[in-house]
PDB file of N, CA and C in Angstrom:
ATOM      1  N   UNK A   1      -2.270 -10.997   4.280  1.00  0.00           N
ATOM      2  CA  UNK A   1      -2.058 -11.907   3.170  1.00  0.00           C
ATOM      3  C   UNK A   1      -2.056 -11.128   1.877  1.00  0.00           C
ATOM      4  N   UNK A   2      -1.291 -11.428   0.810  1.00  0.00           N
ATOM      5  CA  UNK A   2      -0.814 -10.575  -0.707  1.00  0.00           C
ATOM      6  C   UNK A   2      -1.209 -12.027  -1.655  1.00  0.00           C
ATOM      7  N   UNK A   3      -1.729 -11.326  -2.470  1.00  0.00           N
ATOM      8  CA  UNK A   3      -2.049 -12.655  -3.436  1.00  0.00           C
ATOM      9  C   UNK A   3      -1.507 -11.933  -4.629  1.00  0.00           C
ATOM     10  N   UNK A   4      -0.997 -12.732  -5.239  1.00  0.00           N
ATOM     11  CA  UNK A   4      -0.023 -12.518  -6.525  1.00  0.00           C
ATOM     12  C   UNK A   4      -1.131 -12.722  -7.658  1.00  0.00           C
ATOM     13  N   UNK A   5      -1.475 -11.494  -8.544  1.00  0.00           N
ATOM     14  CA  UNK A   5      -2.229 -11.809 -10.210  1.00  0.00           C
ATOM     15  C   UNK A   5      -1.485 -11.590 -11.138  1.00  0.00           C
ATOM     16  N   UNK A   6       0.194 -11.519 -11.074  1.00  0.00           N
ATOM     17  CA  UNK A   6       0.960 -11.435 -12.124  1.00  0.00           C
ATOM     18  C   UNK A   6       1.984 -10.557 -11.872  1.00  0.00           C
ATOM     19  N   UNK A   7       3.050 -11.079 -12.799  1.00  0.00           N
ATOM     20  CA  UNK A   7       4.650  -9.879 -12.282  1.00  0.00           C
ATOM     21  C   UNK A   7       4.618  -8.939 -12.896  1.00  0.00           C
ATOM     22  N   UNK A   8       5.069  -7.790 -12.483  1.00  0.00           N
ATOM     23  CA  UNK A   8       5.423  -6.637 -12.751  1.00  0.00           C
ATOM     24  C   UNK A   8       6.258  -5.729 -12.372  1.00  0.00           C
ATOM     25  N   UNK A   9       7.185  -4.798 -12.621  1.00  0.00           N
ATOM     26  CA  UNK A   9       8.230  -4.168 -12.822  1.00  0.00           C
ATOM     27  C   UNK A   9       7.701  -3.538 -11.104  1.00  0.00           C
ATOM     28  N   UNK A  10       9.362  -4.117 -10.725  1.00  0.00           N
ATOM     29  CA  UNK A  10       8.813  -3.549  -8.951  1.00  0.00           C
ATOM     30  C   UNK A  10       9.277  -1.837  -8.937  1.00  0.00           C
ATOM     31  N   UNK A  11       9.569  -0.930  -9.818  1.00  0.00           N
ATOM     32  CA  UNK A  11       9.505   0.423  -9.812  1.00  0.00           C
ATOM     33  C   UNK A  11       8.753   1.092  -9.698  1.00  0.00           C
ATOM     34  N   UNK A  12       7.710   0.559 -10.594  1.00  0.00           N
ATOM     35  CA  UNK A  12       6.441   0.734 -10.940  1.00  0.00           C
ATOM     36  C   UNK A  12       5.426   0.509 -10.149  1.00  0.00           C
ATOM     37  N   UNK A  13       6.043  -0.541  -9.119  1.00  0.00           N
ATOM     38  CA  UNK A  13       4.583  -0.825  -7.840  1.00  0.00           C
ATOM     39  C   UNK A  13       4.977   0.026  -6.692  1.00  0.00           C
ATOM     40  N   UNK A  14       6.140   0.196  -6.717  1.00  0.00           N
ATOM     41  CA  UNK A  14       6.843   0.730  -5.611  1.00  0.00           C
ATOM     42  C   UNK A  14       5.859   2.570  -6.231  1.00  0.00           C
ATOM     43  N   UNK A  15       6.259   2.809  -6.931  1.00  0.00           N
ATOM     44  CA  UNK A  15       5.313   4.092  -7.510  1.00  0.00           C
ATOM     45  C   UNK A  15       4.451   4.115  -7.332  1.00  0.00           C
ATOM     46  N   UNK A  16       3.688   3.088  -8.191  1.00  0.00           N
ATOM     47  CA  UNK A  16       2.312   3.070  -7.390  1.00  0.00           C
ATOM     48  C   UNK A  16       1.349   3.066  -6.010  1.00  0.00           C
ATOM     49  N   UNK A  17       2.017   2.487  -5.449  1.00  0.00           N
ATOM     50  CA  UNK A  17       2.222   2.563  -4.119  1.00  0.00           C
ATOM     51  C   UNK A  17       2.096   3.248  -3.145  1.00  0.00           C
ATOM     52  N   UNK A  18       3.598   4.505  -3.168  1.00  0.00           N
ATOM     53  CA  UNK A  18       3.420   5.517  -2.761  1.00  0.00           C
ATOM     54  C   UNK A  18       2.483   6.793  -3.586  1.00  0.00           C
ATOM     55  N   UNK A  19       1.937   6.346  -4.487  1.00  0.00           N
ATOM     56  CA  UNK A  19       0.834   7.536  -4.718  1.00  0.00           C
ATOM     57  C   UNK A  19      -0.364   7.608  -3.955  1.00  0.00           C
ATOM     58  N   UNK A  20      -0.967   5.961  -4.321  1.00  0.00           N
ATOM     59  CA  UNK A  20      -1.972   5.433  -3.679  1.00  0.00           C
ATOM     60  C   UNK A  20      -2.134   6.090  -1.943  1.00  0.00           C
ATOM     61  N   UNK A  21      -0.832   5.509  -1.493  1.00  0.00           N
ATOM     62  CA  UNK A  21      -0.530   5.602  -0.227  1.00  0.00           C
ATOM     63  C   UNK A  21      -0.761   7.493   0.226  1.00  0.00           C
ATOM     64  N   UNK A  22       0.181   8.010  -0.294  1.00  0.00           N
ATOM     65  CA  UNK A  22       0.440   9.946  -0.131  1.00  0.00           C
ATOM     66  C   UNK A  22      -1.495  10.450  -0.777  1.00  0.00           C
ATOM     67  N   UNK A  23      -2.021   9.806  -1.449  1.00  0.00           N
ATOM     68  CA  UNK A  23      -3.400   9.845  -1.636  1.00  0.00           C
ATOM     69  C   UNK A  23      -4.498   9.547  -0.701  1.00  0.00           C
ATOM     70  N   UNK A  24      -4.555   8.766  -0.456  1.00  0.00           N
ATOM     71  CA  UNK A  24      -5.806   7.950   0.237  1.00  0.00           C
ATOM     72  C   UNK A  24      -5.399   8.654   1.913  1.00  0.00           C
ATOM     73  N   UNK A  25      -3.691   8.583   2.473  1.00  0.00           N
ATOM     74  CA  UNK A  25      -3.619   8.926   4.098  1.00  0.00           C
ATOM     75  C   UNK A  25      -3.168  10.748   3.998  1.00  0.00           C
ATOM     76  N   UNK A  26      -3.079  11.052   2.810  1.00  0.00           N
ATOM     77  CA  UNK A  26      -2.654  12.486   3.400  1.00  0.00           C
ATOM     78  C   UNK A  26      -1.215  12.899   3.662  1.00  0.00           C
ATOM     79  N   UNK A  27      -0.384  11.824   2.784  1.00  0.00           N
ATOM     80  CA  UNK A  27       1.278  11.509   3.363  1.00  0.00           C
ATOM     81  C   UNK A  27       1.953  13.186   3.274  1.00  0.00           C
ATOM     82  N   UNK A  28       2.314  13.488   4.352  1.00  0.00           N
ATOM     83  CA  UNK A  28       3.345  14.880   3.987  1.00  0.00           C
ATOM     84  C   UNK A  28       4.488  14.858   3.570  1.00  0.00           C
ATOM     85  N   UNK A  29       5.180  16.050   2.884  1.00  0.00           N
ATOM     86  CA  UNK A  29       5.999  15.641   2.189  1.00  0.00           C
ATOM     87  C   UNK A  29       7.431  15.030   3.521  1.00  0.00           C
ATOM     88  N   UNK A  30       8.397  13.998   3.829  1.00  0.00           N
ATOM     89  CA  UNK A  30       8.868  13.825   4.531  1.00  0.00           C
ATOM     90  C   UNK A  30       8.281  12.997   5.464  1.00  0.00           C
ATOM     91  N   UNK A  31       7.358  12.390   5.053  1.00  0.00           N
ATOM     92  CA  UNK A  31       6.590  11.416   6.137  1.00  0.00           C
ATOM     93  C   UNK A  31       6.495   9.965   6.146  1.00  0.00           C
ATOM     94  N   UNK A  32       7.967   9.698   5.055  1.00  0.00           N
ATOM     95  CA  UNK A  32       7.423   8.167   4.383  1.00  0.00           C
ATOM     96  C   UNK A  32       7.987   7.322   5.896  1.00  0.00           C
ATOM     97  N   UNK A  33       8.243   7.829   6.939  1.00  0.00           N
ATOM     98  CA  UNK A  33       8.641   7.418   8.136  1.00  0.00           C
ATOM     99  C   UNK A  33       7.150   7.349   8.866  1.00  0.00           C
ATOM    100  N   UNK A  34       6.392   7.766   8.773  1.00  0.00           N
ATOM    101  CA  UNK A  34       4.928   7.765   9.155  1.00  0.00           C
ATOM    102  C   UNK A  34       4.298   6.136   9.249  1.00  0.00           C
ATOM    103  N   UNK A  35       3.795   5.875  10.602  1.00  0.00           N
ATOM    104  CA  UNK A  35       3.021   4.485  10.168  1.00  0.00           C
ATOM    105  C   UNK A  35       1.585   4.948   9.551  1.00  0.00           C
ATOM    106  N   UNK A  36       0.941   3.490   9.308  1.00  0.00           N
ATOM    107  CA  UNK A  36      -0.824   3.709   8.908  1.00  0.00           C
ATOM    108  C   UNK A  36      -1.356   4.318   9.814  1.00  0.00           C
ATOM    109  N   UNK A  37      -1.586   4.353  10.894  1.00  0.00           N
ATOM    110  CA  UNK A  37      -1.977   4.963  12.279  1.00  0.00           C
ATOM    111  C   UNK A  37      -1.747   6.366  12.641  1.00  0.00           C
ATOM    112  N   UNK A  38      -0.366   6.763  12.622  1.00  0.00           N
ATOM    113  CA  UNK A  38      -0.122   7.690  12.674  1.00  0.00           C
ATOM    114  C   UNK A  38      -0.326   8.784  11.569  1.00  0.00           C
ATOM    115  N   UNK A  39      -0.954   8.478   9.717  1.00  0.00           N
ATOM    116  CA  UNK A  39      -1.293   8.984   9.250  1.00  0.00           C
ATOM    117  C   UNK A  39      -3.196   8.923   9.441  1.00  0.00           C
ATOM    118  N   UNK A  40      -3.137   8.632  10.404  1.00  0.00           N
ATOM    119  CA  UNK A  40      -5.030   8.561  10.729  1.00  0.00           C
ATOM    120  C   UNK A  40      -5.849   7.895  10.279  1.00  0.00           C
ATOM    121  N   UNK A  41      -4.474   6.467   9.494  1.00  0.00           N
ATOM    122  CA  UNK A  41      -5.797   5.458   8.480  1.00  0.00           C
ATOM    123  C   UNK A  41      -6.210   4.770   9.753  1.00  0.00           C
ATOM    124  N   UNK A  42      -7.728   4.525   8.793  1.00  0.00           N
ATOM    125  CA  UNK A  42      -8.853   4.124   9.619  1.00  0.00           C
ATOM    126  C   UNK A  42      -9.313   2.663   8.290  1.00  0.00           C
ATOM    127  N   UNK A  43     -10.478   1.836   9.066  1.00  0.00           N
ATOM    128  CA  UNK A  43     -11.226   1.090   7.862  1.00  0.00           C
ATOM    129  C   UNK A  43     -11.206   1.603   7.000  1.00  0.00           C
ATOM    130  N   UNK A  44     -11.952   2.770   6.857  1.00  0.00           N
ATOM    131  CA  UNK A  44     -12.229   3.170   5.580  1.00  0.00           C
ATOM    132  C   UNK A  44     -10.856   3.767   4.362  1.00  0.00           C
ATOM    133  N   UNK A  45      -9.971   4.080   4.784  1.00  0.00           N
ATOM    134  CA  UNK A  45      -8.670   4.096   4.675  1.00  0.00           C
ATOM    135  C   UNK A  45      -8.207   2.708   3.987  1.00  0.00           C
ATOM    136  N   UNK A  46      -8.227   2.108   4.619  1.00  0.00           N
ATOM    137  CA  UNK A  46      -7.798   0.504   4.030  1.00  0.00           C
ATOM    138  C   UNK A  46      -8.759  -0.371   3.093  1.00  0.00           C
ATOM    139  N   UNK A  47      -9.721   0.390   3.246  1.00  0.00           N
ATOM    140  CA  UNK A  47     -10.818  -0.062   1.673  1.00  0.00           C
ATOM    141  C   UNK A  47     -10.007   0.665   0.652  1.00  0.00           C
ATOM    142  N   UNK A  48     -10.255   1.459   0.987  1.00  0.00           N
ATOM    143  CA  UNK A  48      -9.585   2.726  -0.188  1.00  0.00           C
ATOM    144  C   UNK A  48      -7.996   2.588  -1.161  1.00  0.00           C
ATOM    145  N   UNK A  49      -7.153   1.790  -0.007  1.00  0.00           N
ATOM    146  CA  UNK A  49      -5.932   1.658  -0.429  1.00  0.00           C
ATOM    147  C   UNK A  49      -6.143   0.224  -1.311  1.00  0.00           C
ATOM    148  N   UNK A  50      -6.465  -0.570  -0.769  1.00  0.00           N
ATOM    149  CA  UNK A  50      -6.543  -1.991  -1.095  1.00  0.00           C
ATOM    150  C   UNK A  50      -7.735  -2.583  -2.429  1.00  0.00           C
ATOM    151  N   UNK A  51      -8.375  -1.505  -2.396  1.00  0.00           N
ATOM    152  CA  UNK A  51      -9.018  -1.389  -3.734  1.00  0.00           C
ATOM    153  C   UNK A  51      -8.585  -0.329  -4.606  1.00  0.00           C
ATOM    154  N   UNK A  52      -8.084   0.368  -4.817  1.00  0.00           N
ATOM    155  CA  UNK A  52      -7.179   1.167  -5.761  1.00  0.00           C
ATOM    156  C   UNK A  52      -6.371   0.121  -6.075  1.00  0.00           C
ATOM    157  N   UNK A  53      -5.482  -0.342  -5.133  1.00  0.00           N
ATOM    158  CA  UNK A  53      -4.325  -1.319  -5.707  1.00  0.00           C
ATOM    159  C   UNK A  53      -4.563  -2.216  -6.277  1.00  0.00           C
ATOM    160  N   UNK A  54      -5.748  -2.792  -6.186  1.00  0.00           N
ATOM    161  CA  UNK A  54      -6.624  -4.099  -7.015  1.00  0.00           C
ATOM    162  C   UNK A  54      -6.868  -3.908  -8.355  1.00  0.00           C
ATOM    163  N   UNK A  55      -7.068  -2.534  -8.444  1.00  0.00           N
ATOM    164  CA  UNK A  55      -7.760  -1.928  -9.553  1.00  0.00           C
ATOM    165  C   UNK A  55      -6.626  -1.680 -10.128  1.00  0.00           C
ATOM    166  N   UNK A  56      -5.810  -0.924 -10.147  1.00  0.00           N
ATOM    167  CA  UNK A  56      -4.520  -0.333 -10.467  1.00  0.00           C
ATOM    168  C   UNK A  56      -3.083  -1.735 -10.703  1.00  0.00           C
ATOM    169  N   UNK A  57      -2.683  -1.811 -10.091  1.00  0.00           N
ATOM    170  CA  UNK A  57      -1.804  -2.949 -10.160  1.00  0.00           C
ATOM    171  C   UNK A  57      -2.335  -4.804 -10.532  1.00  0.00           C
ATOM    172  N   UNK A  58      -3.817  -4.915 -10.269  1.00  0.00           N
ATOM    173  CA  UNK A  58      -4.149  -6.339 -10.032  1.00  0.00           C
ATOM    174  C   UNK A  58      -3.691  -7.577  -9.222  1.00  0.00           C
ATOM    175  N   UNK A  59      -3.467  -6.545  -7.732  1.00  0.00           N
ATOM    176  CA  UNK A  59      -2.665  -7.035  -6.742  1.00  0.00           C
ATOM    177  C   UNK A  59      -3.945  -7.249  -5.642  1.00  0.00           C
ATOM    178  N   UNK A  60      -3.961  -8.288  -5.158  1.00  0.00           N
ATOM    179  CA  UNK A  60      -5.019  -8.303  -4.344  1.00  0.00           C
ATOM    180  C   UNK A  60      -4.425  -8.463  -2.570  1.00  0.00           C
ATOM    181  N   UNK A  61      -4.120  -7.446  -1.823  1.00  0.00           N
ATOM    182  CA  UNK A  61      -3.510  -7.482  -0.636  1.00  0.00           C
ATOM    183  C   UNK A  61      -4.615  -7.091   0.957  1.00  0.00           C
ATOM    184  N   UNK A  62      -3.973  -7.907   1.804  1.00  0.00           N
ATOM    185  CA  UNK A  62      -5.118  -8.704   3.022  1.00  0.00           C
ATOM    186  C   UNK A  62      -5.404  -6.950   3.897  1.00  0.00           C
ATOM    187  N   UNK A  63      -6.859  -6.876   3.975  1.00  0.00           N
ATOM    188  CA  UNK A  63      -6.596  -5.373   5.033  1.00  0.00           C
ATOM    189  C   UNK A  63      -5.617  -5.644   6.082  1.00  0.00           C
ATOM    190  N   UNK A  64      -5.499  -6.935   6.214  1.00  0.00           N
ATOM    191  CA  UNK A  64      -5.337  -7.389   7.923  1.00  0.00           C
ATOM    192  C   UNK A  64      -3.814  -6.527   8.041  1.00  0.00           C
ATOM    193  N   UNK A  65      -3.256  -6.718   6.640  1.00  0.00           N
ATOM    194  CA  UNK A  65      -1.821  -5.944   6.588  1.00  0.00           C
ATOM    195  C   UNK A  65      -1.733  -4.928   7.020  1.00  0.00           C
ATOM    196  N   UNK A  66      -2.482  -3.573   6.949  1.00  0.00           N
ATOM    197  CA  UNK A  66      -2.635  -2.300   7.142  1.00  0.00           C
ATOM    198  C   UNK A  66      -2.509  -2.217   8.299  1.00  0.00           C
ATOM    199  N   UNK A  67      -3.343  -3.048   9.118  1.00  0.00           N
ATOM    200  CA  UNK A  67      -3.641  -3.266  10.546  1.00  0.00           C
ATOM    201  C   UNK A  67      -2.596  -3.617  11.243  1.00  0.00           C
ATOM    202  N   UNK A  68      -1.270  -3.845  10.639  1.00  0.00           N
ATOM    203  CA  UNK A  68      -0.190  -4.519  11.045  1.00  0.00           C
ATOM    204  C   UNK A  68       0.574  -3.102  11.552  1.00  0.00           C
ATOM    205  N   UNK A  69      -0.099  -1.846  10.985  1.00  0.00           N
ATOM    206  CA  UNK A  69       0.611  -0.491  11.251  1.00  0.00           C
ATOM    207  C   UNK A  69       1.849  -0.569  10.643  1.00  0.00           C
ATOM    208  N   UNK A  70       1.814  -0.614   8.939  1.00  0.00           N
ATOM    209  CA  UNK A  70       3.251  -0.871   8.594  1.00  0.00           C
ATOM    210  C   UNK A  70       3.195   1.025   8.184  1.00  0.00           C
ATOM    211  N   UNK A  71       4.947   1.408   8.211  1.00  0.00           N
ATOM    212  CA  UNK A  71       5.111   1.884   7.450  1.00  0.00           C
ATOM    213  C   UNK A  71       5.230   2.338   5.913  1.00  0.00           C
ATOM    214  N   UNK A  72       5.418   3.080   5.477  1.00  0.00           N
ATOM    215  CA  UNK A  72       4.971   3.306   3.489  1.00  0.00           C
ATOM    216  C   UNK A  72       6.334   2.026   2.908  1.00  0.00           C
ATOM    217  N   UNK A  73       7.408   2.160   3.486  1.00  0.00           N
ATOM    218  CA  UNK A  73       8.411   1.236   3.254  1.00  0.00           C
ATOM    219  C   UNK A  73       7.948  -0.309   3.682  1.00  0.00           C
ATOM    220  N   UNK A  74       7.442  -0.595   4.713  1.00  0.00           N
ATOM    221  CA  UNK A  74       7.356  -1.601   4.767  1.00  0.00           C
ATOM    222  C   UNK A  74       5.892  -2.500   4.006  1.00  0.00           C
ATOM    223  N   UNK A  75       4.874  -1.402   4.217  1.00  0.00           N
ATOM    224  CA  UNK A  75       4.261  -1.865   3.036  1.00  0.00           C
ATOM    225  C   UNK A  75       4.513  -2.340   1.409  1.00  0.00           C
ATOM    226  N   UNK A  76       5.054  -1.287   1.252  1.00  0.00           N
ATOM    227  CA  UNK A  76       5.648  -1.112  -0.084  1.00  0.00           C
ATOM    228  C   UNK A  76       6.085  -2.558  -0.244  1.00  0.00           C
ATOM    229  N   UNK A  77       7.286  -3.100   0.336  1.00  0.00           N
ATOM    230  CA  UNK A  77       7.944  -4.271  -0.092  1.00  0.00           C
ATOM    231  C   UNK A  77       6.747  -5.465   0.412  1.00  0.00           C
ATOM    232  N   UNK A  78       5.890  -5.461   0.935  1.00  0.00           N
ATOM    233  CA  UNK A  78       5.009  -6.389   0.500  1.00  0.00           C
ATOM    234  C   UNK A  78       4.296  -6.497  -0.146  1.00  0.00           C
ATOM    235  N   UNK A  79       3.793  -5.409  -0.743  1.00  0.00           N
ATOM    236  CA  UNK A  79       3.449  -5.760  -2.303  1.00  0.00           C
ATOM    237  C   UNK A  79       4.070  -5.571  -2.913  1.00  0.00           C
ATOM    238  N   UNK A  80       5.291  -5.541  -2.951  1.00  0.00           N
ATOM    239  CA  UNK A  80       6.299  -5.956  -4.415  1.00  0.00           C
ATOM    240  C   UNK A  80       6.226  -7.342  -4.216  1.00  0.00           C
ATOM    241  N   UNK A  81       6.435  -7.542  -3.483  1.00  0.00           N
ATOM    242  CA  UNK A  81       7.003  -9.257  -2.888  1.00  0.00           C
ATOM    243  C   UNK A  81       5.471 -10.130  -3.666  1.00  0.00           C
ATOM    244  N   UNK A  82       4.466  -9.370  -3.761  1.00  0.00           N
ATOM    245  CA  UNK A  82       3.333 -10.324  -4.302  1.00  0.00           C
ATOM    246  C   UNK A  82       3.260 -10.210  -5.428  1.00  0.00           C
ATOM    247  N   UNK A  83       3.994  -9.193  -5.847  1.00  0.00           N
ATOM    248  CA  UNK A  83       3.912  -8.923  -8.039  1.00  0.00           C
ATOM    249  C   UNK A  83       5.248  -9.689  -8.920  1.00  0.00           C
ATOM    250  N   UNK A  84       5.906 -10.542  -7.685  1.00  0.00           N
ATOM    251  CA  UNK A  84       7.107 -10.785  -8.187  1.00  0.00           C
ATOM    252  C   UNK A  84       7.273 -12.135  -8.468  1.00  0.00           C
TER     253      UNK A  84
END
């Protein structure tokens, strides 16, 4: 679940995003094909992402998502989809 706290320029989340993301899992360069799993996120991994992004964007998004094993792309467009 993505809960929307206001719109914002989806370049900018999409950026944000993948920093957060290449930060918190260790993304190599060429890895945006990588799922959550396969970059070794764990719980603690998905605290990490999902509170940065809270903090950072004022996007409040469900761990349960992470758990969904999305890729950096497919994450990505769900939290745009909640800033929009």
């Amino acid at each position: 679940m993505v809960q929307n706290t206001g719109a914002a320029d989806p370049s900018v989340v999409e950026q944000r995003v993948e920093e957060v993301w290449r930060d918190v899992l260790g993304m190599p360069e060429g890895g945006q094909h990588l799922t959550f799993f396969e970059l070794h996120g764990q719980s603690i991994s998905a605290v990490r992402i999902v509170g940065r992004l809270e903090d950072e964007l004022g996007v409040t998004v469900d761990f349960g998502l992470l758990f969904e094993d999305p890729d950096l792309a497919t994450f990505t467009k769900a939290v745009v989809a909640l800033t929009s």
